[in-house]
C-alpha atoms as a PDB file:
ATOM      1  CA  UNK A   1      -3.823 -10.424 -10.935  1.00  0.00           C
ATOM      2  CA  UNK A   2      -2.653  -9.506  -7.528  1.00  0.00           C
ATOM      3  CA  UNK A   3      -3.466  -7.373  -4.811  1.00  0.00           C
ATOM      4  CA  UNK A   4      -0.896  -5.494  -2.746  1.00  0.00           C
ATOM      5  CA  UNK A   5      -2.084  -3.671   0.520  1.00  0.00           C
ATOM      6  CA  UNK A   6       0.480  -1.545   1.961  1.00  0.00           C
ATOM      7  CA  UNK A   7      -0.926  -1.213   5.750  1.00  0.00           C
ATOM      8  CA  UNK A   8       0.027  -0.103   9.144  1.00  0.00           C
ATOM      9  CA  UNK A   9      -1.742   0.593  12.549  1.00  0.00           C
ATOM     10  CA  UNK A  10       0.748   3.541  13.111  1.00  0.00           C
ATOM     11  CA  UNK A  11       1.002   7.031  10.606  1.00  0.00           C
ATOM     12  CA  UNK A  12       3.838   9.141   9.436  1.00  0.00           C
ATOM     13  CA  UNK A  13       6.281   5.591   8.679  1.00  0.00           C
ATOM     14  CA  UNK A  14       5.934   6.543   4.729  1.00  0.00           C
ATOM     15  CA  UNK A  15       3.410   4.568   4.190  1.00  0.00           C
ATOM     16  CA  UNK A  16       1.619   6.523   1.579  1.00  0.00           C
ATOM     17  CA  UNK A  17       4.981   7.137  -0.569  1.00  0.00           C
ATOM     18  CA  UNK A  18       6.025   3.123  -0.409  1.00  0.00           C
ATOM     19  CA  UNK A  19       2.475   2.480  -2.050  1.00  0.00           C
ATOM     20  CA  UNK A  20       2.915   5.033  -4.434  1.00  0.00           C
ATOM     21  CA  UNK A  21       6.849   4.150  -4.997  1.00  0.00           C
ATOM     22  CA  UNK A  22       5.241   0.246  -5.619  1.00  0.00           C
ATOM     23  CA  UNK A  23       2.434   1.233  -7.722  1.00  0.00           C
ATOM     24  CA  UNK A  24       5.555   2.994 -10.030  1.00  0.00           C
ATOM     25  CA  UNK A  25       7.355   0.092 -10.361  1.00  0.00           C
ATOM     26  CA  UNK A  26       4.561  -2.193 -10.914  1.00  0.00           C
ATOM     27  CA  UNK A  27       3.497  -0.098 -13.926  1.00  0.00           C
ATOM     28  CA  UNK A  28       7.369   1.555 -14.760  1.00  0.00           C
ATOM     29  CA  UNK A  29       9.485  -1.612 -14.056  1.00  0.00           C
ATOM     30  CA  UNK A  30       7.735  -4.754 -14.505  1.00  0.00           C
ATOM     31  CA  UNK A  31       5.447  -3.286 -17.223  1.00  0.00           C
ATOM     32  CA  UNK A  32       2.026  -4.421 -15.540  1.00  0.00           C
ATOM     33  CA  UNK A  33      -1.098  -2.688 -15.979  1.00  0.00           C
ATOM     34  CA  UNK A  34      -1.183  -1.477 -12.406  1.00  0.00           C
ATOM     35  CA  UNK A  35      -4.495   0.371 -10.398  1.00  0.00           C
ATOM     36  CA  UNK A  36      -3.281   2.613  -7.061  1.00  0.00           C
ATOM     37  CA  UNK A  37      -6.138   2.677  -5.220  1.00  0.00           C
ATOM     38  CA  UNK A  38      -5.969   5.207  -1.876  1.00  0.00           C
ATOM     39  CA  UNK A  39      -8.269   4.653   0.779  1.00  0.00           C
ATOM     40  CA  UNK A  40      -6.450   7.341   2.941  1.00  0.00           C
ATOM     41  CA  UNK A  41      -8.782  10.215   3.249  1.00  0.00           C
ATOM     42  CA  UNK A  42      -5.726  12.467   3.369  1.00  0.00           C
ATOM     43  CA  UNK A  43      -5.621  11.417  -0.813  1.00  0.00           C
ATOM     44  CA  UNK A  44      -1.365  11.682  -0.288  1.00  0.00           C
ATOM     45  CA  UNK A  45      -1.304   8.758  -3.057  1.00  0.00           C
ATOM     46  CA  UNK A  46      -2.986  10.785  -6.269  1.00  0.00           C
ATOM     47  CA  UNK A  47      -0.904  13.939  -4.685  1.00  0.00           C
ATOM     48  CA  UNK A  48       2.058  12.409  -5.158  1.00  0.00           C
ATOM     49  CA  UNK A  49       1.648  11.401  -8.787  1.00  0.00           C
ATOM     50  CA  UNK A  50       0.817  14.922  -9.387  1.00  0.00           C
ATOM     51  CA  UNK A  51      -2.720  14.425  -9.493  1.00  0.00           C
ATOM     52  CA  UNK A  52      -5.269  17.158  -8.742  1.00  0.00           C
ATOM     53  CA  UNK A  53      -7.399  17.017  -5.945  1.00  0.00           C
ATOM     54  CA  UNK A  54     -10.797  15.228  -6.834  1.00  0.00           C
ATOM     55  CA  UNK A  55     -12.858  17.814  -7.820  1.00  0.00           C
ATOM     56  CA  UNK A  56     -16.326  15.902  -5.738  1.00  0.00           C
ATOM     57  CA  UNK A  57     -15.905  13.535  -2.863  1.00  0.00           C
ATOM     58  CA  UNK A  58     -17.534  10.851  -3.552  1.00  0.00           C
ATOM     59  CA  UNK A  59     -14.869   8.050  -3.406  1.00  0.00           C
ATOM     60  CA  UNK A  60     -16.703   6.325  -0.821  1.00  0.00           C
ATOM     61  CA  UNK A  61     -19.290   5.522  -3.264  1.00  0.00           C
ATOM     62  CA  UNK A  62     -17.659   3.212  -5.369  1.00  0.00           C
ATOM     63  CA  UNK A  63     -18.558   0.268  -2.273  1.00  0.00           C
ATOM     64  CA  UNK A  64     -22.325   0.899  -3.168  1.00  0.00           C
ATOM     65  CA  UNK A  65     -23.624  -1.749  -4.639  1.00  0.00           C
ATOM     66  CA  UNK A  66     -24.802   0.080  -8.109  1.00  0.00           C
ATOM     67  CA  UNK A  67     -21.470   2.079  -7.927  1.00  0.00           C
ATOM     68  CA  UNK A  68     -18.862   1.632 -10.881  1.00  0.00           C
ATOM     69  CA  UNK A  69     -15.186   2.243  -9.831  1.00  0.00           C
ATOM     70  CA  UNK A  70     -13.950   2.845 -13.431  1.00  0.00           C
ATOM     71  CA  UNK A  71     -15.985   6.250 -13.418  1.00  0.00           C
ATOM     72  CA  UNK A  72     -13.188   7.807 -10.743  1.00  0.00           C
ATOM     73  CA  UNK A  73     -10.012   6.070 -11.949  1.00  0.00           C
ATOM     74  CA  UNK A  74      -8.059   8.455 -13.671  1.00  0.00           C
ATOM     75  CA  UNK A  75      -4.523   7.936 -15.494  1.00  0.00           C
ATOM     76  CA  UNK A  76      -1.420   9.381 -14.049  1.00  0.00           C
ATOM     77  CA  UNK A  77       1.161  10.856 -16.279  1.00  0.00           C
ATOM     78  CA  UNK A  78       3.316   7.603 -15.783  1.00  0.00           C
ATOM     79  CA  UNK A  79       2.236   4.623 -18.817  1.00  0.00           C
ATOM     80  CA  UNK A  80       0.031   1.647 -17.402  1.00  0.00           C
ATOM     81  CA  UNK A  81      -0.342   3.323 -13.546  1.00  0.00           C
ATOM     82  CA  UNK A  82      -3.759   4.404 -13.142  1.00  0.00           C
ATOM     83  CA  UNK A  83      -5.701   5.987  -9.766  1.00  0.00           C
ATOM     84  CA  UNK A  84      -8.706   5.445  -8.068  1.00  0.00           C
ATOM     85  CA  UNK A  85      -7.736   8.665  -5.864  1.00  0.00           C
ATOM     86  CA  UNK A  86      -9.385   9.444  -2.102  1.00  0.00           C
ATOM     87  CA  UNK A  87     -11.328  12.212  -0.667  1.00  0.00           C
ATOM     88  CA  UNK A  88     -13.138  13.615   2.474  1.00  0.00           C
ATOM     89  CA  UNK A  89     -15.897  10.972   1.767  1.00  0.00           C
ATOM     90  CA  UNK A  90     -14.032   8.278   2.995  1.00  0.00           C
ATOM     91  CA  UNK A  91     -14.070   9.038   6.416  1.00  0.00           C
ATOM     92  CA  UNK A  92     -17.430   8.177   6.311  1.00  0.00           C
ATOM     93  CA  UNK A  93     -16.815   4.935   5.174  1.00  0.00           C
ATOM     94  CA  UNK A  94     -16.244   2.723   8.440  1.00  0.00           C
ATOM     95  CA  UNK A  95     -19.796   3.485   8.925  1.00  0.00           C
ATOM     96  CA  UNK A  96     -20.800   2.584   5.047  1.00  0.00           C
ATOM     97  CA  UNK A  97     -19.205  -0.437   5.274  1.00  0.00           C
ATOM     98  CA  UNK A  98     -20.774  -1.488   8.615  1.00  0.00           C
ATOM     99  CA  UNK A  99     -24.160  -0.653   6.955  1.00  0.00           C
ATOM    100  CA  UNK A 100     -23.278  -2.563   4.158  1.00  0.00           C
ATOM    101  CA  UNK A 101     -22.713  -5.722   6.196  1.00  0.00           C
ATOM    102  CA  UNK A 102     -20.471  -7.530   3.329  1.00  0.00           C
ATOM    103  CA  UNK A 103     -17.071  -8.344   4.509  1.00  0.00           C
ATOM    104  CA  UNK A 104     -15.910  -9.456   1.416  1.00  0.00           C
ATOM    105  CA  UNK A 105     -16.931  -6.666  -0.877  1.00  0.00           C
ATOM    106  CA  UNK A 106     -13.342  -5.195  -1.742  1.00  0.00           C
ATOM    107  CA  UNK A 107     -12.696  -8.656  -2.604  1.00  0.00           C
ATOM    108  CA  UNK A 108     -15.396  -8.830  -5.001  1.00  0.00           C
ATOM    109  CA  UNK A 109     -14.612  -5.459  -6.809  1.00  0.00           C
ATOM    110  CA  UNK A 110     -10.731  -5.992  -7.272  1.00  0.00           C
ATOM    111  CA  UNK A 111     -11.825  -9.171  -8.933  1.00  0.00           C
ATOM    112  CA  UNK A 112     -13.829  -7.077 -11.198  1.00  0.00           C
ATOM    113  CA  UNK A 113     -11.183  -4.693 -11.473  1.00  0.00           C
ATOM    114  CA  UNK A 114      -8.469  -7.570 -12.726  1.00  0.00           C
ATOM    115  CA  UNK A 115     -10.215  -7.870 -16.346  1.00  0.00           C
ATOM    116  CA  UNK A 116      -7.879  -4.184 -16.437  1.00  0.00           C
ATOM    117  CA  UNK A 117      -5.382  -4.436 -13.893  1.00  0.00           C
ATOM    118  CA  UNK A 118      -2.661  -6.890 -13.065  1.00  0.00           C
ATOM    119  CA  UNK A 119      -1.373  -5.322 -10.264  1.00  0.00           C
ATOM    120  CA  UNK A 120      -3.545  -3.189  -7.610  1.00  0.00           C
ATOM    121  CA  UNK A 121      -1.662  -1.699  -4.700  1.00  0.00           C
ATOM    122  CA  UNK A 122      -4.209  -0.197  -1.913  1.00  0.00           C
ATOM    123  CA  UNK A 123      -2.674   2.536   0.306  1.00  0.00           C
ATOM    124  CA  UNK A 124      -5.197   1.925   3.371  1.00  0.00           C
ATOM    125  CA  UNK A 125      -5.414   4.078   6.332  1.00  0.00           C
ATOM    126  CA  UNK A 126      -3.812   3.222   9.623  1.00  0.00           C
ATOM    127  CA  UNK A 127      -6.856   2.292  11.323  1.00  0.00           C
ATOM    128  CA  UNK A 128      -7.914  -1.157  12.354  1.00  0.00           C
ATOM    129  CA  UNK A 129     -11.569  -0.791  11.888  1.00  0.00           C
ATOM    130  CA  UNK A 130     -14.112  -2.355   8.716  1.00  0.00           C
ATOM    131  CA  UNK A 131     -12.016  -0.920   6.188  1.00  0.00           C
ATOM    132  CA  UNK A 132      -8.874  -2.978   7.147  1.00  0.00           C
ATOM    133  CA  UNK A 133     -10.940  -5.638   7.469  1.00  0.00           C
ATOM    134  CA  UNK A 134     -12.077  -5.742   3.854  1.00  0.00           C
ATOM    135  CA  UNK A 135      -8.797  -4.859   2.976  1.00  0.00           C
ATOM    136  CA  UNK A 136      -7.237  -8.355   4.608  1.00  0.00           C
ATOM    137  CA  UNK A 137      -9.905 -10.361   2.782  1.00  0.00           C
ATOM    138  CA  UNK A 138      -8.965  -8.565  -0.611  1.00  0.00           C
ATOM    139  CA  UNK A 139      -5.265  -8.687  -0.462  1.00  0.00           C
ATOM    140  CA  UNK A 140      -2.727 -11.276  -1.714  1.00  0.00           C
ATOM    141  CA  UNK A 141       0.359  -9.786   0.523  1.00  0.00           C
ATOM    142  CA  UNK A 142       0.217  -7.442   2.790  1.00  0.00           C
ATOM    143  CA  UNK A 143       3.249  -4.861   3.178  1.00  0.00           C
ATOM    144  CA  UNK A 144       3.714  -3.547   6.559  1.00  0.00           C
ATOM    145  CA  UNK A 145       6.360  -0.581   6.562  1.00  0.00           C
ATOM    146  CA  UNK A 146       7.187   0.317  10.822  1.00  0.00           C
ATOM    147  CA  UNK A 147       9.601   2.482  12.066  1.00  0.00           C
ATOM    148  CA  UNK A 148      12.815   1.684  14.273  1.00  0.00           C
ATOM    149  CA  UNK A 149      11.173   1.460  17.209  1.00  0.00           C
ATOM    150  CA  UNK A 150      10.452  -0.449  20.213  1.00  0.00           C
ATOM    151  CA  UNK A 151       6.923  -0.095  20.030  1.00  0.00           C
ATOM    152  CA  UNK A 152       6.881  -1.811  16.399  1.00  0.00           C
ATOM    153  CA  UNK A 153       7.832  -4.840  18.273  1.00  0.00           C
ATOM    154  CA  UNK A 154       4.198  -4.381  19.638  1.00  0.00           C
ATOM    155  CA  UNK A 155       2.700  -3.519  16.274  1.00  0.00           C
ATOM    156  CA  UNK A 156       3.401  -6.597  14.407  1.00  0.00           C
ATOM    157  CA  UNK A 157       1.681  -8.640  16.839  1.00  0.00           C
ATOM    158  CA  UNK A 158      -0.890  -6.771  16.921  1.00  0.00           C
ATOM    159  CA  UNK A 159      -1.384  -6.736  13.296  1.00  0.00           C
ATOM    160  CA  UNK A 160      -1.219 -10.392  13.297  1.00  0.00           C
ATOM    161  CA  UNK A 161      -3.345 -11.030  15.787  1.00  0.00           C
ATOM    162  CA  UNK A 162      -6.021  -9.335  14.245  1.00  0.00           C
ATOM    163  CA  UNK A 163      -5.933 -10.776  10.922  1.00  0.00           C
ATOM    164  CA  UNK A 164      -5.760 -14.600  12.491  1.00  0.00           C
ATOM    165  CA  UNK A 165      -8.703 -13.928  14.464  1.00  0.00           C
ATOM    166  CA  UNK A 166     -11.061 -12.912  11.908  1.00  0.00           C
ATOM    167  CA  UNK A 167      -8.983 -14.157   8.665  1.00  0.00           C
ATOM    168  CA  UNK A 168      -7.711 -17.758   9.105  1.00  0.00           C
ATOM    169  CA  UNK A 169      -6.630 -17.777   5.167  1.00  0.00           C
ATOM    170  CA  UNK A 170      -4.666 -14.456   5.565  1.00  0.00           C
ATOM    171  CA  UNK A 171      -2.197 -12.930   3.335  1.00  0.00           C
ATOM    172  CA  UNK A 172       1.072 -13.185   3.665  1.00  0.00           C
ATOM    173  CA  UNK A 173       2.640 -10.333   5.600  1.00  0.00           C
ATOM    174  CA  UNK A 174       6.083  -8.659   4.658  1.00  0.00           C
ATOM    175  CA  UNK A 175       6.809  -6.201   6.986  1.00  0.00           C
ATOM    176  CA  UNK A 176       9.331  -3.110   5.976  1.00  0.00           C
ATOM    177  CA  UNK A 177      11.486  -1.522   8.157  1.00  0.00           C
ATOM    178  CA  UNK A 178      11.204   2.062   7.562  1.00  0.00           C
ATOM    179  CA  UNK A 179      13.120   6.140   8.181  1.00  0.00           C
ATOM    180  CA  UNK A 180      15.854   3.791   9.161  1.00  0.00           C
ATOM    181  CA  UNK A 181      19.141   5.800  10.002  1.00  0.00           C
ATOM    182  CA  UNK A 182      21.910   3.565  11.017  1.00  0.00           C
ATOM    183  CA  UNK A 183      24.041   6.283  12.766  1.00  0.00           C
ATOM    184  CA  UNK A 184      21.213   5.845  15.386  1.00  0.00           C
ATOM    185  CA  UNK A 185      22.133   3.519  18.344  1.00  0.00           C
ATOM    186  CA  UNK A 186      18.627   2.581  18.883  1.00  0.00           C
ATOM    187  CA  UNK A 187      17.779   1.769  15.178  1.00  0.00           C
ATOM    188  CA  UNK A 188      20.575  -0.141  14.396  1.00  0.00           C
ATOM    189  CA  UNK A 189      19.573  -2.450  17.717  1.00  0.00           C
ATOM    190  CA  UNK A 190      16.273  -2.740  16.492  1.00  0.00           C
ATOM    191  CA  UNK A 191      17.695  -4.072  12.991  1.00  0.00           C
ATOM    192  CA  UNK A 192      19.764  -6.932  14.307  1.00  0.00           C
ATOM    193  CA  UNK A 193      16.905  -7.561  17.380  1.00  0.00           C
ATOM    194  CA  UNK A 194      13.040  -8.417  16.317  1.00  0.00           C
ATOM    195  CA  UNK A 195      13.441  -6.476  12.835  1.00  0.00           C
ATOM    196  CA  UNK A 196      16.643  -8.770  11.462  1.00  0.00           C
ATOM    197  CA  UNK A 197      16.113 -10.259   8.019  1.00  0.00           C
ATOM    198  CA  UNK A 198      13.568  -7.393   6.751  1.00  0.00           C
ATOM    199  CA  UNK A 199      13.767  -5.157   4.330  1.00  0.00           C
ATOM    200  CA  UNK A 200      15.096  -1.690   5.067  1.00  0.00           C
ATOM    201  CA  UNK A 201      14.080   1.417   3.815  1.00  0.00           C
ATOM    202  CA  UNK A 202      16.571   3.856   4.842  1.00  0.00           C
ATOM    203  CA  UNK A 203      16.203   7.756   6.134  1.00  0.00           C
ATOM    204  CA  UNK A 204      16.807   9.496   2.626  1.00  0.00           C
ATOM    205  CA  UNK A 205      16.615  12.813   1.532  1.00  0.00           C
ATOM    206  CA  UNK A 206      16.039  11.465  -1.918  1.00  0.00           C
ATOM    207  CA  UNK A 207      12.798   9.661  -0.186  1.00  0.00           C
ATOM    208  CA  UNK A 208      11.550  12.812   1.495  1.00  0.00           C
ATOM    209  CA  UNK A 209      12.328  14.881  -2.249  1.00  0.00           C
ATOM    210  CA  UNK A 210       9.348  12.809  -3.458  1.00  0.00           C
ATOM    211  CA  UNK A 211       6.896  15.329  -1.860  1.00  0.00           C
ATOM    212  CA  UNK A 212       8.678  18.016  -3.181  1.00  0.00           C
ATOM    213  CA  UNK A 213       8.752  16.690  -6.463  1.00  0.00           C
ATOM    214  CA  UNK A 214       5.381  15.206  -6.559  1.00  0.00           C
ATOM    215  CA  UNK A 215       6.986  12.110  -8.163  1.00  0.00           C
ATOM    216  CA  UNK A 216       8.131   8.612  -7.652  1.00  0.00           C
ATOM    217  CA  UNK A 217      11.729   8.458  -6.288  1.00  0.00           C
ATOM    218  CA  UNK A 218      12.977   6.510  -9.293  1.00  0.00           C
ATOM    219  CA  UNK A 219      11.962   9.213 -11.834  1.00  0.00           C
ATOM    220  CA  UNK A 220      14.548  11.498 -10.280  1.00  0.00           C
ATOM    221  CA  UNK A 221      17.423   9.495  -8.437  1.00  0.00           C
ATOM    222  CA  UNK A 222      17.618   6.119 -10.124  1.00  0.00           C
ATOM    223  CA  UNK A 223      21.400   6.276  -9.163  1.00  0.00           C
ATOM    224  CA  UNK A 224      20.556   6.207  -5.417  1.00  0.00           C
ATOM    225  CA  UNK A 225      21.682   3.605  -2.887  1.00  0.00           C
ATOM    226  CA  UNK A 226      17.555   4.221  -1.699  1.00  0.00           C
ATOM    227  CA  UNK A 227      16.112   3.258  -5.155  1.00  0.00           C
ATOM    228  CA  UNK A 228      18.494   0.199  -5.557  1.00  0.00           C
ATOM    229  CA  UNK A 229      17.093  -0.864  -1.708  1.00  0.00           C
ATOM    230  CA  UNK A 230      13.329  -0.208  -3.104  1.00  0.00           C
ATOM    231  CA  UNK A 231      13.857  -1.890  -6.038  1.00  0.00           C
ATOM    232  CA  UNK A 232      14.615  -4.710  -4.214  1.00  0.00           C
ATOM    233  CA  UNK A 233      12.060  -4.411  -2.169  1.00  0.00           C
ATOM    234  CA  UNK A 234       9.394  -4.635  -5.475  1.00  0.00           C
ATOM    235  CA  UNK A 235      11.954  -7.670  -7.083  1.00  0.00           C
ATOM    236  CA  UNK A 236      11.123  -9.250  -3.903  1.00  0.00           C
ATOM    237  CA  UNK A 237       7.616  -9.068  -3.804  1.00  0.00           C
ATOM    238  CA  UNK A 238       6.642  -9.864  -7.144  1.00  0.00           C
ATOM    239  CA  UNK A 239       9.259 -12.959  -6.749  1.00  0.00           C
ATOM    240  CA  UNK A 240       6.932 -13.659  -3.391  1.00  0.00           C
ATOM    241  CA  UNK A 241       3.872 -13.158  -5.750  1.00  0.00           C
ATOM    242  CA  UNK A 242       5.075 -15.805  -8.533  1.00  0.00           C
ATOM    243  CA  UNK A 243       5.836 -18.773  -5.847  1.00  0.00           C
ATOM    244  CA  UNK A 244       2.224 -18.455  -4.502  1.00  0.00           C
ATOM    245  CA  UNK A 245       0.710 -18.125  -8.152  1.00  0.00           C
ATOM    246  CA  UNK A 246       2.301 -21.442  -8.540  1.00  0.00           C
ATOM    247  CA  UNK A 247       1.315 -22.698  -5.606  1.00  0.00           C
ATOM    248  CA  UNK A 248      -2.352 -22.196  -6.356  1.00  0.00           C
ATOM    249  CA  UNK A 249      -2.259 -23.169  -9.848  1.00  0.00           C
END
């Protein structure tokens, strides 16, 4: 089992659709039983897949300690890729989990949750509060898509920071360069300055036609030059994935 957090301090870098493009793959490409679990309370991940708005908000519950996740996963209409959608209740949960004292309890529940799931992929909010927190103890890599743009020089530090203060056995973190457009002076400085050697995620209308669609990217443009780049992206991380499952066995 593995956990996948795909996490940033900053919104609107397509965040939300790389989770749900990873969660796909898991499940589509490399066959694994695979759990998206959204702890955006915007819910963008279930929307997405096509999913209907949960119909109570109580998503926040599942970190009680007499809650049961499995009651609110629900399948998507794609084989093995399962939800465990978000709703208005989890903006109320930096202030659950600071009741709740337990640092570590996201850790403890995707544990549970591997007896079903091989791969869990966590869309988190872009917040650096409790909820990333347990997020950094559960995960096993952390994705971290930023824009072409100065300030994502200052982001990834940040991030870093943050986790080595309060996590000295981090994850590993992979960070994505994202909405890149290489006709873009700027962008294509940034990819051959701090960004060189990551991943790119290009500026694709085939990227943005996954809201319209309400669908993974490679359902509809498997041809593209974008869903070769995010396959890569996934071939990468589960090859990342394997070398530290060997490492630890």
């Amino acid at each position: 089992m593995a956990v996948i957090a795909v996490y940033s301090v900053k919104g609107g870098v397509g965040k939300t659709t790389l989770a749900v493009d990873m969660a796909w793959r898991s499940a589509a490409r490399s066959g694994h039983s695979t759990l998206l679990w959204d702890l955006d309370p915007q819910g963008g991940a279930g929307w997405l897949l096509g999913l209907a708005d949960a119909s109570e908000s109580n998503a926040a519950a599942v970190f009680r300690k007499d809650s049961k996740p499995t009651d609110l996963i629900v399948q998507s209409r794609y084989a093995g890729l399962a939800v465990l959608q978000a709703d208005e209740s989890m903006r109320s949960l930096p202030a659950t989990l600071a009741r709740i004292g337990k640092r570590k309890r996201m850790a403890r529940m995707t544990e549970t949750l591997s007896a079903d799931y091989a791969r869990i992929i966590i869309d988190c909010p872009p917040v650096l509060n409790e909820i990333s927190e347990q997020v950094f103890a559960a995960a096993d890599l952390l994705i971290v898509p930023l824009p072409p743009s100065p300030l994502s020089a200052r982001a990834l530090p940040m991030i870093q920071a943050e986790i080595l203060a309060n996590h000295p056995r981090h994850p590993p973190i992979l960070p994505v360069l994202s909405m890149y457009d290489p006709r873009r002076k700027l962008h294509r400085e940034v990819h051959t300055g701090f960004a060189a050697g990551w991943p790119v995620i290009p500026m694709a209308s085939a990227i943005e036609q996954t809201a319209a669609r309400r669908a993974p990217l490679g359902t509809f443009a498997a041809s593209s030059d974008v869903n070769a780049r995010l396959q890569r992206l996934w071939d990468g991380i589960e090859a990342k994935l394997a070398m530290q499952a060997s490492l630890n066995a």
